[in-house]
N, C-alpha and C. Protein backbone atom coordinates (compact mmCIF):
# COMPACT_ATOMS: atom_id res chain seq x y z
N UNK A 1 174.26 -43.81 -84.35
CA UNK A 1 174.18 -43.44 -85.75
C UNK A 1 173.84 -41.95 -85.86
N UNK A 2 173.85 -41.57 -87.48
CA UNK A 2 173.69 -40.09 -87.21
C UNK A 2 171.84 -39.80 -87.97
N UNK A 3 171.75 -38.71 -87.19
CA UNK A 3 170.13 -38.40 -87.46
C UNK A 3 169.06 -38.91 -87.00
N UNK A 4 168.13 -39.44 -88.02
CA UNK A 4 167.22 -40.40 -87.77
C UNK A 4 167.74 -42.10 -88.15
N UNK A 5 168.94 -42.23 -88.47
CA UNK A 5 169.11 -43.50 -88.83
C UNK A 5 169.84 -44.27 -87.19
N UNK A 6 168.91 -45.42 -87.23
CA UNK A 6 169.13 -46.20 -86.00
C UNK A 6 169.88 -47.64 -86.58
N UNK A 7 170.48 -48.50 -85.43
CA UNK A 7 170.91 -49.93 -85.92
C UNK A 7 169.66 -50.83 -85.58
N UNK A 8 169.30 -51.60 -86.77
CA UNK A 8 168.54 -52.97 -86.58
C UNK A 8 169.12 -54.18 -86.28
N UNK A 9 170.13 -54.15 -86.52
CA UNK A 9 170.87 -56.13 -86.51
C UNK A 9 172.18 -55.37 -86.49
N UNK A 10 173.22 -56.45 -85.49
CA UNK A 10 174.64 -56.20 -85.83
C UNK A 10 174.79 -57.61 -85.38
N UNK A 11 176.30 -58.16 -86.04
CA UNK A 11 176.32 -59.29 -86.18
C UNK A 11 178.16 -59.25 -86.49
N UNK A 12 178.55 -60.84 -86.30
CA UNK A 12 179.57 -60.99 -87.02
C UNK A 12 179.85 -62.42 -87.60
N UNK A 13 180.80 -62.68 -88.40
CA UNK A 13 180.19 -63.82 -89.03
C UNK A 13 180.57 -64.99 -87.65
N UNK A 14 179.83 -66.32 -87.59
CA UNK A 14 180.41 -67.54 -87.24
C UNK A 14 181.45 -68.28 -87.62
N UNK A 15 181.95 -68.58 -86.52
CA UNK A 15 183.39 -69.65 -86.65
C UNK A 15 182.63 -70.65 -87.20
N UNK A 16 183.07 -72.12 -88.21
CA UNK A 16 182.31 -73.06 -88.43
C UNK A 16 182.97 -73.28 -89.83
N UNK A 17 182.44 -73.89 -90.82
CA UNK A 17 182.38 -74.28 -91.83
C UNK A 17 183.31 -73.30 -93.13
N UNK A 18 184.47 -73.54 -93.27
CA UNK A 18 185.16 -72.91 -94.12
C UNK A 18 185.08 -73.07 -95.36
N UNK A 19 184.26 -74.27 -95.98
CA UNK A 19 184.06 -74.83 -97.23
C UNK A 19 182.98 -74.14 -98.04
N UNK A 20 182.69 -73.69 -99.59
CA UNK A 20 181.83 -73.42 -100.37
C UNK A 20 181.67 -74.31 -101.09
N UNK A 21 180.52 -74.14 -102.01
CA UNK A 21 180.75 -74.92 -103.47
C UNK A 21 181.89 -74.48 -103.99
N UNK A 22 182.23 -73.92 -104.45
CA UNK A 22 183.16 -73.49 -105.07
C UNK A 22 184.30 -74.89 -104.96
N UNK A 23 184.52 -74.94 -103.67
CA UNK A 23 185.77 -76.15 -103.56
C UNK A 23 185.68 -77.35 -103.89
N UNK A 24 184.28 -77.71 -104.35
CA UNK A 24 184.06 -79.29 -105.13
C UNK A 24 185.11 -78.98 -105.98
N UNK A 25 185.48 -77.80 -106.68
CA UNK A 25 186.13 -77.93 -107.95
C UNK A 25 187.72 -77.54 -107.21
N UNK A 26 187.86 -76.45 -106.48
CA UNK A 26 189.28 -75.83 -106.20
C UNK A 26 190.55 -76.87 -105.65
N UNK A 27 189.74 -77.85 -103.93
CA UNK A 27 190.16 -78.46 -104.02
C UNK A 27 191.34 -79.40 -104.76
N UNK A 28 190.47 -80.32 -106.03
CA UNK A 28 191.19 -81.09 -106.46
C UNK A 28 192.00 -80.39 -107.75
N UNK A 29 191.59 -79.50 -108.07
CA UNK A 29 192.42 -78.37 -108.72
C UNK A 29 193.55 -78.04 -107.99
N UNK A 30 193.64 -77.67 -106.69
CA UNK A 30 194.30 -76.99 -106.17
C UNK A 30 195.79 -78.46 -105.67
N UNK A 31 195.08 -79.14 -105.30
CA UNK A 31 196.06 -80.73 -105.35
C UNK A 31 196.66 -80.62 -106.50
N UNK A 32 195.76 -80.88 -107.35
CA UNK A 32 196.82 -81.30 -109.12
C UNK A 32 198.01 -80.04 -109.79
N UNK A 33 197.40 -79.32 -108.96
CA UNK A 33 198.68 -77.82 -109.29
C UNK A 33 199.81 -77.82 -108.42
N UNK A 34 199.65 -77.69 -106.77
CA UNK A 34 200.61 -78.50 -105.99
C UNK A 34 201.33 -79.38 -106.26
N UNK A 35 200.79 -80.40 -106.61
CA UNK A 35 201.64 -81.97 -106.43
C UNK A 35 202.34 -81.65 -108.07
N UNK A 36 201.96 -81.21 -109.05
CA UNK A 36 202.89 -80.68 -110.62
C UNK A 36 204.19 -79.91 -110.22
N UNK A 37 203.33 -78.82 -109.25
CA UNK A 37 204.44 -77.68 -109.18
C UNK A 37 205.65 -78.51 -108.33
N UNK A 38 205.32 -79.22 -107.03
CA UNK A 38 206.35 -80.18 -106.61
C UNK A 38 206.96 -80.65 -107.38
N UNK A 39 206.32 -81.95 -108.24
CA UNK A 39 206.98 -82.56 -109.06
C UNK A 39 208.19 -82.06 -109.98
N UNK A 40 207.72 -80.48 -110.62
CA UNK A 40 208.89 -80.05 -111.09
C UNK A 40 209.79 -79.69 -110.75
N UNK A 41 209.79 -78.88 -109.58
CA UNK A 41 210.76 -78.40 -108.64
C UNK A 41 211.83 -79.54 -107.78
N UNK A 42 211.36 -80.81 -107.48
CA UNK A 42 211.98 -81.77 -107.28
C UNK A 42 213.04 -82.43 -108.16
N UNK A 43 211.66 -82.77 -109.97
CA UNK A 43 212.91 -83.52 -110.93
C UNK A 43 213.98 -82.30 -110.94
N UNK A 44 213.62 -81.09 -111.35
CA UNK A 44 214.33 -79.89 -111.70
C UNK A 44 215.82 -80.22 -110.76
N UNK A 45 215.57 -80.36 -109.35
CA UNK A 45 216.80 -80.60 -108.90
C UNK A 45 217.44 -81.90 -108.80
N UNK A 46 216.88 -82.84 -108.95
CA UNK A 46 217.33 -84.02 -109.41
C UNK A 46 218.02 -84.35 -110.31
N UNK A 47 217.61 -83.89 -111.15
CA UNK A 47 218.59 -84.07 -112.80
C UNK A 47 219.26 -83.13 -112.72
N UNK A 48 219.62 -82.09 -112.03
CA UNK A 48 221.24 -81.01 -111.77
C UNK A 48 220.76 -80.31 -112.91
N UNK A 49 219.43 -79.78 -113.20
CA UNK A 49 219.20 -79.19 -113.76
C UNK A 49 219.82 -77.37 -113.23
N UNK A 50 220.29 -76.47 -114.38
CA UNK A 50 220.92 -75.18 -113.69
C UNK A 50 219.48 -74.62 -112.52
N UNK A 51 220.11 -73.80 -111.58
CA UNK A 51 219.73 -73.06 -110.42
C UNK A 51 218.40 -72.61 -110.61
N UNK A 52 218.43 -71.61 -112.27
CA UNK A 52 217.71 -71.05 -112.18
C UNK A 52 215.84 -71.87 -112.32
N UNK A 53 216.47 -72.85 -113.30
CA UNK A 53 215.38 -74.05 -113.47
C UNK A 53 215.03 -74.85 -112.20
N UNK A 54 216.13 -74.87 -111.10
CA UNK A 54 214.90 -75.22 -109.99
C UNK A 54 214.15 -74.48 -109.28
N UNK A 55 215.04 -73.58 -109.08
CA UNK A 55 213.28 -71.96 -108.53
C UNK A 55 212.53 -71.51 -109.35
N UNK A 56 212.36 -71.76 -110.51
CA UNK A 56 211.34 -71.59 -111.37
C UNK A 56 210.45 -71.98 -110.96
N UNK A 57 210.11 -73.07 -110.33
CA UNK A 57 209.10 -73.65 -109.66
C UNK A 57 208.45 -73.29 -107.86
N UNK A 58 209.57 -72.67 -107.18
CA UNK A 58 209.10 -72.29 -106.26
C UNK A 58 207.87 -71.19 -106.28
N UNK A 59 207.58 -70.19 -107.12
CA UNK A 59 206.62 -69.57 -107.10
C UNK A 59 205.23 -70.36 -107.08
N UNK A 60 205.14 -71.28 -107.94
CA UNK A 60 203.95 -72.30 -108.42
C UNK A 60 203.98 -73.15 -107.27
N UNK A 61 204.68 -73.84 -106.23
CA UNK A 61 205.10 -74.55 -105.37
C UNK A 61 203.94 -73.58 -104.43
N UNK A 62 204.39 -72.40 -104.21
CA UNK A 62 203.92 -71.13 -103.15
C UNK A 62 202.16 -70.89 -103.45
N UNK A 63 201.83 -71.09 -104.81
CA UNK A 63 200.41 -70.82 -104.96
C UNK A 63 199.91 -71.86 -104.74
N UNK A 64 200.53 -73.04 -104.97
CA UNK A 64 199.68 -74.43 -104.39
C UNK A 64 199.97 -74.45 -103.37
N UNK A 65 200.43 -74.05 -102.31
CA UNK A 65 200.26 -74.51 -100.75
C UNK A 65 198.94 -73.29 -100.51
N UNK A 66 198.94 -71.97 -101.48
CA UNK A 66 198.25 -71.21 -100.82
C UNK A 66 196.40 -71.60 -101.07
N UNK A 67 196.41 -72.21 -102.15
CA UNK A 67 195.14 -72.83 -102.71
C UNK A 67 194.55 -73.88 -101.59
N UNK A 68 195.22 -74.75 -101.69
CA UNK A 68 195.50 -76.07 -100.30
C UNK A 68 195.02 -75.19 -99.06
N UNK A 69 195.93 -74.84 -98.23
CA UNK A 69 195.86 -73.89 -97.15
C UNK A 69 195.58 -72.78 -97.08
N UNK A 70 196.53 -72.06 -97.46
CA UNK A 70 196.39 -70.90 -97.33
C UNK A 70 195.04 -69.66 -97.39
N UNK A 71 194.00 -70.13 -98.10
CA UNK A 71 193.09 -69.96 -98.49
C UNK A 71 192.22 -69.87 -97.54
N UNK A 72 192.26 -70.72 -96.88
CA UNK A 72 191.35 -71.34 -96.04
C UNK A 72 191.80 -70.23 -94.06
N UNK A 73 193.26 -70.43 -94.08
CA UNK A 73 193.70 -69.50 -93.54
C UNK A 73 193.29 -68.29 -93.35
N UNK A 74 193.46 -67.38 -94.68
CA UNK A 74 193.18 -66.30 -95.01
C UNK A 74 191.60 -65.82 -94.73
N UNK A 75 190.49 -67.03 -95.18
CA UNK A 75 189.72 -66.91 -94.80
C UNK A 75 188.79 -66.51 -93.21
N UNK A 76 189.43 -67.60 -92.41
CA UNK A 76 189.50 -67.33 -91.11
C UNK A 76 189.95 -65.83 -90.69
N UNK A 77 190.82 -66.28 -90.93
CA UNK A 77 191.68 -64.63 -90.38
C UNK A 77 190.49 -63.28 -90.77
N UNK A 78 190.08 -63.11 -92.18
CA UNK A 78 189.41 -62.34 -92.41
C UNK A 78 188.07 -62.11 -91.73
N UNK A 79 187.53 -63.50 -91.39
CA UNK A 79 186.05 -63.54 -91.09
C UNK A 79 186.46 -63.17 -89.03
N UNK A 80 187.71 -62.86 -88.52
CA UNK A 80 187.87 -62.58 -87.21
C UNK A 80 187.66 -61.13 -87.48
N UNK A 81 187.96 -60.70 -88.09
CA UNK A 81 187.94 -59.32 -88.09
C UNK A 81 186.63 -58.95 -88.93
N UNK A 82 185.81 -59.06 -89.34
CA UNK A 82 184.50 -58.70 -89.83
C UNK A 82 183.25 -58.47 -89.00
N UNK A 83 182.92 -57.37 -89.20
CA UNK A 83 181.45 -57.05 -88.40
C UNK A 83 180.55 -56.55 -89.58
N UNK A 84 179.34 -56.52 -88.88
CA UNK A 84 178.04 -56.31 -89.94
C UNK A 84 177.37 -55.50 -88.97
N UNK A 85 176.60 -54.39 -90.13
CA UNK A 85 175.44 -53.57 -89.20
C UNK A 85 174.60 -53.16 -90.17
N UNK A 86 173.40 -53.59 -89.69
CA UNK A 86 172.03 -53.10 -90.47
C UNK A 86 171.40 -51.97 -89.99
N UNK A 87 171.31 -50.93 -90.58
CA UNK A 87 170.39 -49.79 -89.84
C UNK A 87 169.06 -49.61 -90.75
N UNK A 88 168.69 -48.54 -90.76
CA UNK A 88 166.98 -48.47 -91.17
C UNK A 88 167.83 -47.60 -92.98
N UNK A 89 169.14 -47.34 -92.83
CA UNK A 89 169.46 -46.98 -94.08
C UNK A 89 170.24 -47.35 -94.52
N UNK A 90 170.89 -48.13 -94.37
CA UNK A 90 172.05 -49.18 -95.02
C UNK A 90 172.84 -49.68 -94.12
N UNK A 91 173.23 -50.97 -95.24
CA UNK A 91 174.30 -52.37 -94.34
C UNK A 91 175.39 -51.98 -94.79
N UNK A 92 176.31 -52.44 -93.51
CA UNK A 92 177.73 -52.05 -93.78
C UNK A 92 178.54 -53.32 -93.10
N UNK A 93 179.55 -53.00 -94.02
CA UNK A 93 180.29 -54.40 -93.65
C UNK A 93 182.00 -53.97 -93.14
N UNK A 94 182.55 -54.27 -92.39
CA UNK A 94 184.10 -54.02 -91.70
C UNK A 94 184.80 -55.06 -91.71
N UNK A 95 185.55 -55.18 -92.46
CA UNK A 95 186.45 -56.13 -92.98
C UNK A 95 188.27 -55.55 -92.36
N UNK A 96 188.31 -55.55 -91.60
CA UNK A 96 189.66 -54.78 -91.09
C UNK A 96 189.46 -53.24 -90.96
N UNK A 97 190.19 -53.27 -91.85
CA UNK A 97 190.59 -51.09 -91.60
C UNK A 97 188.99 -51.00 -92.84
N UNK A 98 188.60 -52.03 -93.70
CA UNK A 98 187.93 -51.78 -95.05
C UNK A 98 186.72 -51.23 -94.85
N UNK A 99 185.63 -50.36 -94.75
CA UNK A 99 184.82 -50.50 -94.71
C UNK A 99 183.49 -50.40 -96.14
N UNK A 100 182.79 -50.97 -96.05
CA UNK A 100 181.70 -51.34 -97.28
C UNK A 100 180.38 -50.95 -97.04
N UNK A 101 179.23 -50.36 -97.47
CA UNK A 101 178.06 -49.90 -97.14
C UNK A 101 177.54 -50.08 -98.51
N UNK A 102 176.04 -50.72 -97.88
CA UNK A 102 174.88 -50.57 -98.78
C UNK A 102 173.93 -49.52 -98.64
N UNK A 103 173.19 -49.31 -99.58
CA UNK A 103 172.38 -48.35 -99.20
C UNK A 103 171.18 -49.17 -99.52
N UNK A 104 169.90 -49.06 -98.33
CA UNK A 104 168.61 -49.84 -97.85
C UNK A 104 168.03 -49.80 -98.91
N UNK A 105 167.66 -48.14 -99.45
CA UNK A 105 167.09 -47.89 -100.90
C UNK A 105 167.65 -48.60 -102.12
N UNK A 106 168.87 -48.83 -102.36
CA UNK A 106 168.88 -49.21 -103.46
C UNK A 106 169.78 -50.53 -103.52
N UNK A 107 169.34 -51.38 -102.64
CA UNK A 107 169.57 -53.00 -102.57
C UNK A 107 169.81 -53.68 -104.05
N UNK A 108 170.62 -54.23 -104.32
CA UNK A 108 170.70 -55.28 -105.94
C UNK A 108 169.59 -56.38 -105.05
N UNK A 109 169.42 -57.64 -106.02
CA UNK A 109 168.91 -58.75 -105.66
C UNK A 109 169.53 -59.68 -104.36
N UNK A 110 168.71 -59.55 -103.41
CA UNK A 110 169.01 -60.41 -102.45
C UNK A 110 168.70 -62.07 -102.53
N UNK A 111 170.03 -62.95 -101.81
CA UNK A 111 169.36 -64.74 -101.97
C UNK A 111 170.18 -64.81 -100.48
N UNK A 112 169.52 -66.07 -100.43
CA UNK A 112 170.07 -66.19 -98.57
C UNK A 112 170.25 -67.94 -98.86
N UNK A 113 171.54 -68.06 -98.72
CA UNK A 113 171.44 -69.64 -98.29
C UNK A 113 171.76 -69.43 -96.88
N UNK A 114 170.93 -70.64 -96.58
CA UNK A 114 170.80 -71.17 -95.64
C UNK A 114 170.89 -72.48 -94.90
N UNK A 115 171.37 -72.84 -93.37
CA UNK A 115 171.99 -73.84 -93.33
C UNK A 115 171.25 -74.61 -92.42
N UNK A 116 171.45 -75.93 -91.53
CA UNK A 116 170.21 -76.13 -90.88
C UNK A 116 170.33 -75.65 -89.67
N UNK A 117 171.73 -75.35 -89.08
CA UNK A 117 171.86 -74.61 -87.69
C UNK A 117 171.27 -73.18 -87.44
N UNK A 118 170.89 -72.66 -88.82
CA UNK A 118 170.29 -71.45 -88.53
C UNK A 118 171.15 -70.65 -89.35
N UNK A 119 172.56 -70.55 -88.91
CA UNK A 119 173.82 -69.64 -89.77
C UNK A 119 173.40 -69.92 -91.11
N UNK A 120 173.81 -68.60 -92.02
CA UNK A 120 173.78 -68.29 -93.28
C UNK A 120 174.39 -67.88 -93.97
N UNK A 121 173.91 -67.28 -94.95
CA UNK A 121 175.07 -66.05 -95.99
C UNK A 121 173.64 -65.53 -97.06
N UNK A 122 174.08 -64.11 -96.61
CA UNK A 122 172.97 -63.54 -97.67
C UNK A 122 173.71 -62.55 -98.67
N UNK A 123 173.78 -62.50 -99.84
CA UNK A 123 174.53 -62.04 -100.89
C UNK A 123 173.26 -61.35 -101.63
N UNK A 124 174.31 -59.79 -101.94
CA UNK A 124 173.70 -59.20 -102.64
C UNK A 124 174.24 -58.66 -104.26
N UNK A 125 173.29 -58.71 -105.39
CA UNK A 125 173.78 -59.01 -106.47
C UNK A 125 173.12 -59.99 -107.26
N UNK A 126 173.82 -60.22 -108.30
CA UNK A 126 172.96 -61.25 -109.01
C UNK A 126 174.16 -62.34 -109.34
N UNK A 127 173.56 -63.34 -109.13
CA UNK A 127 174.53 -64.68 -109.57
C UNK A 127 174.47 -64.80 -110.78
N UNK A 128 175.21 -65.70 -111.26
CA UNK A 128 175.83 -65.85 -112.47
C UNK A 128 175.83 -67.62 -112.68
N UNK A 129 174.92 -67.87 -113.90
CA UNK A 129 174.94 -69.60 -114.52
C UNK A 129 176.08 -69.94 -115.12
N UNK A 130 176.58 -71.15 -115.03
CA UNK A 130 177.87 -71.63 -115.67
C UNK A 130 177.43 -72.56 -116.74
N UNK A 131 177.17 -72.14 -117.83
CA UNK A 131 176.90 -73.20 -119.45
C UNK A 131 178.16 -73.69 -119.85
N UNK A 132 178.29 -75.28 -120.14
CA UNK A 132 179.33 -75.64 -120.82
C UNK A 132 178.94 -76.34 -121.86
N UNK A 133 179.03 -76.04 -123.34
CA UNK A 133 178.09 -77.11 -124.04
C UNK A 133 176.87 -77.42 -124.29
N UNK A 134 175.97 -76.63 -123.59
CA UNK A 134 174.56 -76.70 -123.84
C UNK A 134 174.54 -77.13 -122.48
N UNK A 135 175.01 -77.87 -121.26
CA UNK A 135 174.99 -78.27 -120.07
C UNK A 135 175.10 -77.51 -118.87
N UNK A 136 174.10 -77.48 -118.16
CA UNK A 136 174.20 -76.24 -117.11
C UNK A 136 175.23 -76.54 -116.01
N UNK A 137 175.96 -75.85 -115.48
CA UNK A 137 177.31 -76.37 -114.35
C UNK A 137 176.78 -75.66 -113.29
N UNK A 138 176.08 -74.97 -113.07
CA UNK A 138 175.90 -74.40 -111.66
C UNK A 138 175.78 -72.92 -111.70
N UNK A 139 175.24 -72.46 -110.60
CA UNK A 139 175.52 -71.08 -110.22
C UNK A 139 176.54 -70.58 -109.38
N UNK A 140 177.09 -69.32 -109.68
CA UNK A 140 177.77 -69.31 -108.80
C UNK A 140 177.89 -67.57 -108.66
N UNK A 141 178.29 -66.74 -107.47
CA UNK A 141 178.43 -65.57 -107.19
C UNK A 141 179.91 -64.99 -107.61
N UNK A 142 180.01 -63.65 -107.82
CA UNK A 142 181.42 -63.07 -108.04
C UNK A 142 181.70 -62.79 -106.52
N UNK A 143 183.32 -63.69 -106.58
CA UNK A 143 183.75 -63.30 -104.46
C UNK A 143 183.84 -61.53 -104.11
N UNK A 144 183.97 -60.97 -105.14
CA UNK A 144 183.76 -59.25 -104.83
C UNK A 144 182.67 -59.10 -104.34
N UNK A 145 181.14 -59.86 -104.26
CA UNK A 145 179.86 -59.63 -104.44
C UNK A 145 179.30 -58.90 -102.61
N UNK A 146 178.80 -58.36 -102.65
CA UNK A 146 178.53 -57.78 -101.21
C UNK A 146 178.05 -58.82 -100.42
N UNK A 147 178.04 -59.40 -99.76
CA UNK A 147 177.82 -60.59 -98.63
C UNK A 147 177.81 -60.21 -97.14
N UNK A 148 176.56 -61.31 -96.42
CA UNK A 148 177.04 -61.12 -94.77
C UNK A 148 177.02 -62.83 -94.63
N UNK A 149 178.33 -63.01 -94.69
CA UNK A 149 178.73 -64.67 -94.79
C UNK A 149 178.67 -65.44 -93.43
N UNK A 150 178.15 -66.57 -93.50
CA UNK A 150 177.93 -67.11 -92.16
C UNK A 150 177.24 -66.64 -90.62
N UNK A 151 176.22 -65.84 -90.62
CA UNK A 151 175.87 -64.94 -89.91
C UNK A 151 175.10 -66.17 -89.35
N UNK A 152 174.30 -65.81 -87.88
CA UNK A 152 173.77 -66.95 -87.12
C UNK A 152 172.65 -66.17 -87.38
N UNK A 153 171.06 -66.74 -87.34
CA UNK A 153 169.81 -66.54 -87.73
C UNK A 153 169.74 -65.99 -88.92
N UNK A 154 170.18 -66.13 -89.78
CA UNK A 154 169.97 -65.64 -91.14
C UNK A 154 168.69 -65.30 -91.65
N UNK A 155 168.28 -65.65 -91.98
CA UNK A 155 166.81 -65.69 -92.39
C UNK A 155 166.06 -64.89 -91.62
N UNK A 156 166.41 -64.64 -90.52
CA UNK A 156 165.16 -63.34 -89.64
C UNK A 156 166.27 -62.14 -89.75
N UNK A 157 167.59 -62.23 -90.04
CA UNK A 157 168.32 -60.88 -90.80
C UNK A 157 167.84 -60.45 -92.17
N UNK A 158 167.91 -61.60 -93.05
CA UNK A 158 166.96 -61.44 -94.11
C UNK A 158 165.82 -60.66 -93.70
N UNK A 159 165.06 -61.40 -92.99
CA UNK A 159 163.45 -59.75 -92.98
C UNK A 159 163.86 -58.98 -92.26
N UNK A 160 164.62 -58.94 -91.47
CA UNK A 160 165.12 -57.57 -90.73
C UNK A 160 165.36 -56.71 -92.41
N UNK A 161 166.09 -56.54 -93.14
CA UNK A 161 166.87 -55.91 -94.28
C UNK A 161 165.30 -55.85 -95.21
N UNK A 162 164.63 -56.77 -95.49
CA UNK A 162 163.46 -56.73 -96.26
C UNK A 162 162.53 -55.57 -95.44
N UNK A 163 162.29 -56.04 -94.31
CA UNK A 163 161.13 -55.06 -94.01
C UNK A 163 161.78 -53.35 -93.87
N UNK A 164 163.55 -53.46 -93.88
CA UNK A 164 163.86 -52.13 -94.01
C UNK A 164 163.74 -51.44 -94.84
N UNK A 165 163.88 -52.05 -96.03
CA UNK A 165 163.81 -51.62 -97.70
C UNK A 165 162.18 -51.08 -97.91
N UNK A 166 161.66 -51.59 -96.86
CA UNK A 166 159.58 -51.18 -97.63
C UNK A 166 159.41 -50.06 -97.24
């Protein structure tokens, strides 16, 4: 590093568990948009409906396989190429060619879930409540939100980053 700034933690995320909350809901969302977009694209050519009315549906066909799969794909792929580094002045994150930096001093709100193998995800930022009706639906983070997703010992990266900030 340059100067007085040294590395405390480097890390990259764990292979393992591709699922969030999030997919209680995407999931079967992501089925009922698939199996529609099929459905139309099938009757569409069934009934000799014109050309253009059966590829109308291939686009929608293409986002439901990518919801289904693709997603999940993409995910992987991304989390191979990701590294993390904590120094005594900010976290930075490498996402391919991308790179992302925090600065130690001026951290948003940190939360760390945590899992029982130890791996985690600590997100920085503030989450966001879902009201429907007077009925609370959950919390949930914006996926832009700065994250070190699935990292192994989480929680002693957590005070690694805490005791950097004091």
């Amino acid at each position: 590093m340059v100067g007085d700034e040294y590395i405390l933690w480097k890390g990259k995320p764990e292979k393992g568990s591709l699922f969030t909350a999030q997919d209680l809901f995407m999931i079967p969302f992501s089925i009922l948009w698939c199996g529609f977009a099929v459905f139309w694209f099938v009757s569409a050519i069934a009934s000799g409906a014109p050309i253009f009315f059966s590829f109308f549906g291939l686009p929608f066909v293409a986002v439901g396989l990518y919801l289904i799969f693709g997603r999940f794909i993409h995910t992987a792929y991304l989390r191979k190429r990701t590294f993390y580094v904590v120094t005594n002045k900010k976290i930075i994150r490498q996402r391919g060619s991308k790179v992302d930096t925090l600065s130690i001093n001026n951290l948003p709100p940190m939360t760390l879930v945590a899992h029982k193998n130890g791996n985690g995800t600590i997100r920085f930022g503030q989450p966001y409540s879902h009201y429907d009706r007077g009925f609370y639906r959950g919390t949930t983070y914006s996926s832009h939100m700065f994250s070190l997703e699935n990292i192994p010992q989480a929680v002693q990266v957590q005070d690694i980053i805490s005791n950097a900030k004091q």
